[in-house]
Structures are given as C-alpha cells and as structure tokens.
N, C-alpha and C. Protein backbone atom coordinates (compact mmCIF):
# COMPACT_ATOMS: atom_id res chain seq x y z
N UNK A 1 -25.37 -0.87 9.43
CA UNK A 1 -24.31 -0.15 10.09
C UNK A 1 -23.71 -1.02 11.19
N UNK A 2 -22.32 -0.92 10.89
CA UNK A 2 -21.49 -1.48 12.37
C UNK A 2 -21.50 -0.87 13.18
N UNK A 3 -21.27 -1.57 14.33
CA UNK A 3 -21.05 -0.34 15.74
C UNK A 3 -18.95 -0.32 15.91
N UNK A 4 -18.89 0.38 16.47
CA UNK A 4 -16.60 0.36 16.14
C UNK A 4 -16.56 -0.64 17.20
N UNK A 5 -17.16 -1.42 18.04
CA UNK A 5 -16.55 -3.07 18.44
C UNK A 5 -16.78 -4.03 17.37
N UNK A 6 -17.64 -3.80 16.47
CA UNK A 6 -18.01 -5.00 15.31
C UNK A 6 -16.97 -4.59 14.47
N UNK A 7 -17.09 -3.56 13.74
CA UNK A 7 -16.20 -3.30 12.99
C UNK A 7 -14.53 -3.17 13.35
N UNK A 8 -14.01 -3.31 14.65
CA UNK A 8 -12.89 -3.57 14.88
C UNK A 8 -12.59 -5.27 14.89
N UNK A 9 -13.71 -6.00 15.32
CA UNK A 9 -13.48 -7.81 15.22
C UNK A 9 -13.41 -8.17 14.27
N UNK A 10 -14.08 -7.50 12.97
CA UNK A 10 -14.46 -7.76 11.47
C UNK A 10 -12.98 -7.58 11.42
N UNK A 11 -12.57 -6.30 11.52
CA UNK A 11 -11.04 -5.98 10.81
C UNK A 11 -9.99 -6.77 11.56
N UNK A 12 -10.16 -7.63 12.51
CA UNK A 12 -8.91 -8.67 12.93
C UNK A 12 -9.35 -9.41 12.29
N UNK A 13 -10.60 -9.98 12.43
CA UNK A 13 -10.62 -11.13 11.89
C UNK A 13 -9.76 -11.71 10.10
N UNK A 14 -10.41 -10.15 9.71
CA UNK A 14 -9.65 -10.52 8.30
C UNK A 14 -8.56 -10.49 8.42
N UNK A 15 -7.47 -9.50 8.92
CA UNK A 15 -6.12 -9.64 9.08
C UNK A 15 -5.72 -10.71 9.28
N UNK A 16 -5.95 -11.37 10.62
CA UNK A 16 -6.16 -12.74 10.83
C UNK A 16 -5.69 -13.78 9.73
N UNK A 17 -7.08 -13.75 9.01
CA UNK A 17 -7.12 -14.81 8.49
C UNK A 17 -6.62 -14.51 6.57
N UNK A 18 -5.93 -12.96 6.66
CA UNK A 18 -5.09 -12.78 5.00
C UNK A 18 -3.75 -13.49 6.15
N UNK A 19 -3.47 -13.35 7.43
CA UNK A 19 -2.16 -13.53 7.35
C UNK A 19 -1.81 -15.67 7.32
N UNK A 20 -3.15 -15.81 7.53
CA UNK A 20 -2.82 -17.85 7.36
C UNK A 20 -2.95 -17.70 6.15
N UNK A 21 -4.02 -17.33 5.34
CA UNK A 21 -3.57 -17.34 3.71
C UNK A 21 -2.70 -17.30 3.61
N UNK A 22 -1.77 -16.24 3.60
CA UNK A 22 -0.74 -15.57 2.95
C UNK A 22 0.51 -15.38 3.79
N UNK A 23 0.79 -16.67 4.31
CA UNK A 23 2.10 -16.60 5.98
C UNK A 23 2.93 -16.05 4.87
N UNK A 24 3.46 -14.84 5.01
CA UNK A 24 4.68 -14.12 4.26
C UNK A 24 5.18 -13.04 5.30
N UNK A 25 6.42 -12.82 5.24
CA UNK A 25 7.23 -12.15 6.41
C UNK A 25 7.15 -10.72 5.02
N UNK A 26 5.91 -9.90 5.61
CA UNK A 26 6.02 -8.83 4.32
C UNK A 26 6.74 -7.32 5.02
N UNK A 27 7.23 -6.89 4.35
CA UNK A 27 8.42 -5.88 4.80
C UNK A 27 7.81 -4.44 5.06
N UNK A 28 6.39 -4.08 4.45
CA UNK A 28 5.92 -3.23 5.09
C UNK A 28 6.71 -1.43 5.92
N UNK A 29 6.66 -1.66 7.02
CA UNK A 29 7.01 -0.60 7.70
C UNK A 29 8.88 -0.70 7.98
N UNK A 30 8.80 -2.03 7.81
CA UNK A 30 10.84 -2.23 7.57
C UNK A 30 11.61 -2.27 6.48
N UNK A 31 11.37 -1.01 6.01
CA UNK A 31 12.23 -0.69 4.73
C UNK A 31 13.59 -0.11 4.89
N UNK A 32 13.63 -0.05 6.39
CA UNK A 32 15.23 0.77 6.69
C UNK A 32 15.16 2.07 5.99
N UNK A 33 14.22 2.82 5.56
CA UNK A 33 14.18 4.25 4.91
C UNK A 33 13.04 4.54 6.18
N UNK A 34 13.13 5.61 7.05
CA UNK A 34 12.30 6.39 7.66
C UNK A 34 11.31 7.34 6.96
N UNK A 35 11.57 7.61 5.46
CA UNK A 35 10.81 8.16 5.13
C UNK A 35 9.68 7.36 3.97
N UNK A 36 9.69 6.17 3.84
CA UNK A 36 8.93 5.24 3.02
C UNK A 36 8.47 4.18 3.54
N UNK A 37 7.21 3.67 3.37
CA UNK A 37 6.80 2.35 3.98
C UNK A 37 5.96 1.83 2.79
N UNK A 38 5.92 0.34 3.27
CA UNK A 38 4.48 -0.10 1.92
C UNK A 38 2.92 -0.41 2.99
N UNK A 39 2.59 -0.49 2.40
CA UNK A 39 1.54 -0.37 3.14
C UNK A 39 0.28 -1.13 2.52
N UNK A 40 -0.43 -2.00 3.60
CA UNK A 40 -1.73 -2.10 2.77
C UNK A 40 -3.39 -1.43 3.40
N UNK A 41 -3.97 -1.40 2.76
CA UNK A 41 -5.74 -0.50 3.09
C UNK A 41 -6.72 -1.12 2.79
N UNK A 42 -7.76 -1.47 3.64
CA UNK A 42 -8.79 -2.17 3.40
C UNK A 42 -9.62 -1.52 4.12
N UNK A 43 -10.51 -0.72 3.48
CA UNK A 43 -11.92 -0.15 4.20
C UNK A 43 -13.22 -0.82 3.49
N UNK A 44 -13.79 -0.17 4.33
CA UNK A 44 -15.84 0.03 3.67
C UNK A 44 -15.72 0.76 2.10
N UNK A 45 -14.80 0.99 1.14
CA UNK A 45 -14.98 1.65 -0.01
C UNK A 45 -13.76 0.75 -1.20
N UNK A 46 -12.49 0.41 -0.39
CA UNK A 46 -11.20 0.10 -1.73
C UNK A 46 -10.43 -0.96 -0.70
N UNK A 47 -9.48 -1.42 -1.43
CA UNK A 47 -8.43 -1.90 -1.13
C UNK A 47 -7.41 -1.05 -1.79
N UNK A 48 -5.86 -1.38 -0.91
CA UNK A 48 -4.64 -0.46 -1.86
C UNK A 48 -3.91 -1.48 -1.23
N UNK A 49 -2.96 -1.49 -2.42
CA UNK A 49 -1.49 -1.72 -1.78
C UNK A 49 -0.70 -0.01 -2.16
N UNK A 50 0.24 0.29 -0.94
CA UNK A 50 0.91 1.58 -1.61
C UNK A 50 2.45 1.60 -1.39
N UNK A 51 3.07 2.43 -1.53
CA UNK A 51 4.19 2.90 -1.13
C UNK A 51 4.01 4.22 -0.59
N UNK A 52 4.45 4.36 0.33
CA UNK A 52 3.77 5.98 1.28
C UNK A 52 5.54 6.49 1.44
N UNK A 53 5.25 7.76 1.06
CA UNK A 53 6.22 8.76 1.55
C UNK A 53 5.76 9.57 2.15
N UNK A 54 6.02 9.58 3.54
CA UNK A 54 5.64 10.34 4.83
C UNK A 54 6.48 11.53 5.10
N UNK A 55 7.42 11.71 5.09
CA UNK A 55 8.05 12.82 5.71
C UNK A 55 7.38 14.13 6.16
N UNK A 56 7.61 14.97 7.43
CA UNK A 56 6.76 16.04 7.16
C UNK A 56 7.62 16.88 6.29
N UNK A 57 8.52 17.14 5.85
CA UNK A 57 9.55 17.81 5.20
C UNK A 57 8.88 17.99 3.83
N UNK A 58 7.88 18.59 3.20
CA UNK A 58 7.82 18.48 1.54
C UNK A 58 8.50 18.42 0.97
N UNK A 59 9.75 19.14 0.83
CA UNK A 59 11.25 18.73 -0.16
C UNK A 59 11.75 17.40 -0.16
N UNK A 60 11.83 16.68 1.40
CA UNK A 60 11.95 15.12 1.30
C UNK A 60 11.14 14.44 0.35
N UNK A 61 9.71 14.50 0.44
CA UNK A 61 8.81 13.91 0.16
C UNK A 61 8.88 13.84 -1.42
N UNK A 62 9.18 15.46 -1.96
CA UNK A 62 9.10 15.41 -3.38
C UNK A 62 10.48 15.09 -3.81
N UNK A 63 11.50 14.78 -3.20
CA UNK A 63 12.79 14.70 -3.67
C UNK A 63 12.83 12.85 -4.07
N UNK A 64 12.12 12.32 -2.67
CA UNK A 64 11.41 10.33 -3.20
C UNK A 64 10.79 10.60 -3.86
N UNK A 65 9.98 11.55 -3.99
CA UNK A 65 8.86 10.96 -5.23
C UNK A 65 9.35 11.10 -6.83
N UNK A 66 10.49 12.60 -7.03
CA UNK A 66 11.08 12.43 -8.33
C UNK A 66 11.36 11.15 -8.53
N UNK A 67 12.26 10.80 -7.12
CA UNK A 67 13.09 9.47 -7.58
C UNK A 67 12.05 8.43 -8.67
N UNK A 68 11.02 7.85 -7.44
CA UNK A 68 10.31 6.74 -7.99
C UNK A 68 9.13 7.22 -9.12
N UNK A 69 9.26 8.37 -9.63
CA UNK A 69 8.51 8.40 -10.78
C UNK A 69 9.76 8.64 -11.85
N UNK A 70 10.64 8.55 -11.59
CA UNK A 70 11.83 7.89 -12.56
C UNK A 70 12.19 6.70 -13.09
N UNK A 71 11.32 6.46 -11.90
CA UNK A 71 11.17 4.43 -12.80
C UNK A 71 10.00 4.25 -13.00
N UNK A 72 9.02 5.45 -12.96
CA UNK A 72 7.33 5.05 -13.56
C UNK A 72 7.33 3.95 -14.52
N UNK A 73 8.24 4.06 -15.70
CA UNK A 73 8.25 2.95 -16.75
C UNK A 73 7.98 1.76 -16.74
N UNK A 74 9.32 1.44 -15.73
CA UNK A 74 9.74 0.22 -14.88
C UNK A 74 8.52 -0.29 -14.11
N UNK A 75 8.52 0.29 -13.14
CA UNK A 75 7.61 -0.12 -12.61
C UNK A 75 6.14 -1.04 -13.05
N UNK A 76 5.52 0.35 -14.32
CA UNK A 76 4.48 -0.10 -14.58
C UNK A 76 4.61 -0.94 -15.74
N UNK A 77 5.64 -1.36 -15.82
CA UNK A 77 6.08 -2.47 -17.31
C UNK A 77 6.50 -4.00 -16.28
N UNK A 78 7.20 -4.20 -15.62
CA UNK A 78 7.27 -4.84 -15.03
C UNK A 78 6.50 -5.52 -13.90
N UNK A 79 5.86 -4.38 -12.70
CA UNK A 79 5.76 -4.93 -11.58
C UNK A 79 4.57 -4.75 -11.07
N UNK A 80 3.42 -3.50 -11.83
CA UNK A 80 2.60 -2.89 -11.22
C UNK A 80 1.85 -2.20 -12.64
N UNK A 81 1.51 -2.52 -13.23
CA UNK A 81 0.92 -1.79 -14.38
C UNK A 81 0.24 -0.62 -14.32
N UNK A 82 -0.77 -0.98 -12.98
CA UNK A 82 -1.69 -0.32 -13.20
C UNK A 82 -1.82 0.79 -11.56
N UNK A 83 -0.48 1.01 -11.58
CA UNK A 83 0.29 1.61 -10.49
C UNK A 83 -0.26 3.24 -10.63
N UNK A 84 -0.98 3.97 -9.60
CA UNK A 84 -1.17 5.46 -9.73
C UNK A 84 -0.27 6.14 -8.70
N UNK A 85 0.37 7.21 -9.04
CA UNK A 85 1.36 8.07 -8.62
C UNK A 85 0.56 9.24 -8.47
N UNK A 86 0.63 9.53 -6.90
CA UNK A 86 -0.18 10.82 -6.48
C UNK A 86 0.92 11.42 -5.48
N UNK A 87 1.42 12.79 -5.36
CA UNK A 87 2.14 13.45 -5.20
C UNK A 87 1.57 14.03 -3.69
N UNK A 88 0.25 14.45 -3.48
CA UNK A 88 -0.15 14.90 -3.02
C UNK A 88 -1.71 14.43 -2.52
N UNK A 89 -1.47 13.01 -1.67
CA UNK A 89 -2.29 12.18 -1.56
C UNK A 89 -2.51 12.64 0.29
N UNK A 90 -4.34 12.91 -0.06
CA UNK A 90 -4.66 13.49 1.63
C UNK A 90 -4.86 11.86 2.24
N UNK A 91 -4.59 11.71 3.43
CA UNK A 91 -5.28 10.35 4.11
C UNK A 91 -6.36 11.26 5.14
N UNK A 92 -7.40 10.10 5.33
CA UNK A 92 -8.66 10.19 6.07
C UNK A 92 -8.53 11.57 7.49
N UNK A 93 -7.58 11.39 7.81
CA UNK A 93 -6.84 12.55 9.07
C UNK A 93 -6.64 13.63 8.84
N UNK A 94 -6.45 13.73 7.19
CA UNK A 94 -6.31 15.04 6.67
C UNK A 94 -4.72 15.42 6.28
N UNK A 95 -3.62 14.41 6.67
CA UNK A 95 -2.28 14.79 6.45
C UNK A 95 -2.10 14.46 4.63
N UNK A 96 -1.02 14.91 4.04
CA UNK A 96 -0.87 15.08 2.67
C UNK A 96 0.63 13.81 2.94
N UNK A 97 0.37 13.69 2.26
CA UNK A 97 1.76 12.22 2.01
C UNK A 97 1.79 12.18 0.37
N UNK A 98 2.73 11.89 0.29
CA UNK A 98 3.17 11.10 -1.61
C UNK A 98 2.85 9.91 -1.45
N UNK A 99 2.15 9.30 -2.48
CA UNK A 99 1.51 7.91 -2.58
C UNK A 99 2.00 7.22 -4.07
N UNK A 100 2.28 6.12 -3.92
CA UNK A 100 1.91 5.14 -5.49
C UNK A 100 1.66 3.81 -4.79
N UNK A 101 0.10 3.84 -6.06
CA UNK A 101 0.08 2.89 -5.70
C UNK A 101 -1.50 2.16 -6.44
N UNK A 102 -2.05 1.02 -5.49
CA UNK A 102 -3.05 0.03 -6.88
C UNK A 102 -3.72 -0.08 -5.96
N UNK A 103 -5.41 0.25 -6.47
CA UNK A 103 -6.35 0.00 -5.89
C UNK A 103 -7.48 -0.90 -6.52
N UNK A 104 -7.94 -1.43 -5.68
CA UNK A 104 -9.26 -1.94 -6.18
C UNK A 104 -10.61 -1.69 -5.31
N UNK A 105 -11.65 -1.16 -6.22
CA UNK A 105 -12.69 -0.22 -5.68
C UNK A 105 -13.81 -1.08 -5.59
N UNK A 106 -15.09 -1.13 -5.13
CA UNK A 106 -16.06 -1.31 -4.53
C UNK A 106 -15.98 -2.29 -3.82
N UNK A 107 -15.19 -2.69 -3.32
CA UNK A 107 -15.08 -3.50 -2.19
C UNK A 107 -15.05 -3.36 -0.78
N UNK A 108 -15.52 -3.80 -0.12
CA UNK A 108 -16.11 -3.79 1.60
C UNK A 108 -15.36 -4.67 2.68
N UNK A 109 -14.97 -4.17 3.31
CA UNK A 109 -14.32 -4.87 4.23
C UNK A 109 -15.56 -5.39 5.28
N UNK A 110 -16.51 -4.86 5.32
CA UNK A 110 -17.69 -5.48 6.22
C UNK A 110 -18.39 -7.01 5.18
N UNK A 111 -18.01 -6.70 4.14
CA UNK A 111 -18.86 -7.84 2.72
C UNK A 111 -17.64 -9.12 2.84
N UNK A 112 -18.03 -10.11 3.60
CA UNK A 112 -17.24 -11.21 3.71
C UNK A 112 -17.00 -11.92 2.08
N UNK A 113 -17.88 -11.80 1.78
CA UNK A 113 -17.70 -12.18 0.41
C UNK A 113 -16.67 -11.49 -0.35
N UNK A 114 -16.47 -10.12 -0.16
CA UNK A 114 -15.15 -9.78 -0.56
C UNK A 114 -14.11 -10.24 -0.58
N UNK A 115 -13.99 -10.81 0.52
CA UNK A 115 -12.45 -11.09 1.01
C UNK A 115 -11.54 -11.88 0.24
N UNK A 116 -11.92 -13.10 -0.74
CA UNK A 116 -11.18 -13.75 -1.21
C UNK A 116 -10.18 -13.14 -2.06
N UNK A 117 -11.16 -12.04 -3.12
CA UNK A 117 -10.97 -11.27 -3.82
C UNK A 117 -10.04 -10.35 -3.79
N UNK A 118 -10.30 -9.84 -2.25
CA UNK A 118 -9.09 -8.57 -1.72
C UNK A 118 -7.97 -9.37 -1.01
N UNK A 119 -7.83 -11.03 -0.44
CA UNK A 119 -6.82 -11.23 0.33
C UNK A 119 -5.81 -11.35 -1.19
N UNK A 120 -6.31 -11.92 -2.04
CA UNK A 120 -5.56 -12.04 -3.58
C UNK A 120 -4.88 -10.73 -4.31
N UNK A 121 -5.87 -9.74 -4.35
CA UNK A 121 -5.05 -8.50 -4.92
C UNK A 121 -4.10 -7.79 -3.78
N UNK A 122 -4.56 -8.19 -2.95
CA UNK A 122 -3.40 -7.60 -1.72
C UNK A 122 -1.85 -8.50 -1.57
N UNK A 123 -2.07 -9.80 -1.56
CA UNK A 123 -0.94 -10.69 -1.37
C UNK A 123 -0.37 -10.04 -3.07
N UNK A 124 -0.92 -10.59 -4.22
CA UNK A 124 -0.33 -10.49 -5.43
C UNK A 124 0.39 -9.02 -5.79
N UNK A 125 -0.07 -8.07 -5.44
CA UNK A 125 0.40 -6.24 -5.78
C UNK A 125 1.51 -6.15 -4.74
N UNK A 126 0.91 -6.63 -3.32
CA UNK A 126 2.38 -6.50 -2.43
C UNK A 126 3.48 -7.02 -2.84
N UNK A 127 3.37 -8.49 -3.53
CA UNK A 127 4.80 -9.00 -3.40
C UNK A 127 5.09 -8.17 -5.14
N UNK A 128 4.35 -7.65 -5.36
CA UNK A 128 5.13 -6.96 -6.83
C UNK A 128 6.14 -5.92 -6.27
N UNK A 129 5.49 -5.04 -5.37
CA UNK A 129 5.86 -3.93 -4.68
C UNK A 129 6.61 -4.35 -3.79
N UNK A 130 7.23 -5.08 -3.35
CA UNK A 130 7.89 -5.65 -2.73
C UNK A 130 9.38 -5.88 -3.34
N UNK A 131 9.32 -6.20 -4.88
CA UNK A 131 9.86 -6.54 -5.44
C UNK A 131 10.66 -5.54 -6.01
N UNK A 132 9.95 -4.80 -6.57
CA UNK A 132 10.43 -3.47 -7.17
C UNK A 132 11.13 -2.67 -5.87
N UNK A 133 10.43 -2.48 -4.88
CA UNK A 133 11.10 -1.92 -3.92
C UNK A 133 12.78 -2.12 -3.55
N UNK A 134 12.60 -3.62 -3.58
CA UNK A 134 13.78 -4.26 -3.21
C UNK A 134 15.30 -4.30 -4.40
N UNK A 135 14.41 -4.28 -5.85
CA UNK A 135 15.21 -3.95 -6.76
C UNK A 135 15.73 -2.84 -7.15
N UNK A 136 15.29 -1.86 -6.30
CA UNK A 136 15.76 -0.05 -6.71
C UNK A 136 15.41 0.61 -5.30
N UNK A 137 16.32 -0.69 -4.32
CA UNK A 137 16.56 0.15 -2.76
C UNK A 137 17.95 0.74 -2.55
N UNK A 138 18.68 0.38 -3.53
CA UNK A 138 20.24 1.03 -3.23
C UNK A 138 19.64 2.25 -4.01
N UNK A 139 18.87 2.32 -5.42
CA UNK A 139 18.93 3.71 -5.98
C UNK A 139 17.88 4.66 -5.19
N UNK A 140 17.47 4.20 -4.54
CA UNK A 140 16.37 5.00 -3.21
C UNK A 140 17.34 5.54 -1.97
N UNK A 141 18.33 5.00 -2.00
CA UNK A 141 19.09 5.26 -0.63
C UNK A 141 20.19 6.29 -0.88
N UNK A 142 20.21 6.34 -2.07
CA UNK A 142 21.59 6.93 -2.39
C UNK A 142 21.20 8.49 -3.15
C-alpha cells in the first residue's frame, strides 16, 4: 500500500515522464466545446483514453452522444476499433457523464513496469481520438 504523498509523486512522476516521451501539444480539455473533453486515466486498475461529455443538462449530454454514436462505424473502422460507448458512465465521485472510449485493464499505475506499455496505448488511442475528433468537429458543433 501507498500512502497519498507516494502515490501523488508516483503519479507526477509518470506524467512527467509520458510527457518527454510523448512532447505532443494534446488538445485534451481545449476542444472549444464546453461540453466535451478527451481525456486520459491511469489508476491502480486501467488505463483509458476517452471522450467525456459532461454537461449537467442530460438532454445535452444525450443530444452529443446521439451525435457521436452516429459515427460509431467510422470511428471504430477507422480510428478506434475497439472504442466502448457508455451513455451513462458513473466516475469514482459518483457523477454520471457520457463516455467513449478504450481501455486497457490490469494495469497499475504504482507497477513501474507498466508504464511503457500504458505511455504507448495512451499516446497511440489519443492521437486516434484526436483525430477523429478533429475530423467531425464542425459536425459536433453544428
């Protein structure tokens, strides 16, 4: 067991050192949509890359999420195969958000040995999602 000062140095450290891996200006929380961000997750259990629809508004939330499960196809033919679409995704706090998105499971953010593994599926799924994002941001906006 960590104590939350170890486990907060552990979690810079990796940030840290995915962001010299991976120097990329990633767009994340600047999508110019207030109600969508991408996002990445690295705990003691998974990694994700996602796309989060936050709004507290449920009609917002499900009105993005029709959208982008309109290009489920797309998406998972092109950019993200193995992309899961959850409508009604709780986070750890307990709030409900719309999620899509790719995980990879038994991995540890305390298991250094992980890391190579997760700085790779994290850099590689983001810039997919990144991509797709960027290719169906006018049909997201409109």
């Amino acid at each position: 067991m960590f104590s939350r000062e170890e486990s907060k140095r552990i979690r810079q450290e990796f940030w840290t050192s995915f962001g010299k891996e991976f120097p990329h200006k990633w767009l994340l929380y600047n999508t110019k949509m207030k109600e969508i961000q991408l996002k990445f997750t690295f705990d003691r259990k998974k990694a994700q890359v996602s796309l989060d629809i936050s709004d507290e508004d449920e009609f917002i939330r499900a009105y993005y999420f029709e959208k982008l499960e309109s290009l489920k196809k797309i998406l998972e033919s092109e950019y993200l195969p193995e992309a899961i679409f959850d409508d009604s995704y709780e986070l750890p706090e307990g709030k409900v958000i719309s999620r899509i998105y790719t995980q990879l499971d038994n991995v540890s953010m305390h298991k250094k040995s992980d890391w190579p593994l997760v700085k790779t599926f994290l850099a590689r799924n983001m810039i997919q999602l990144e991509e797709f994002f960027k290719d169906f941001e006018d049909f997201l906006k409109s």
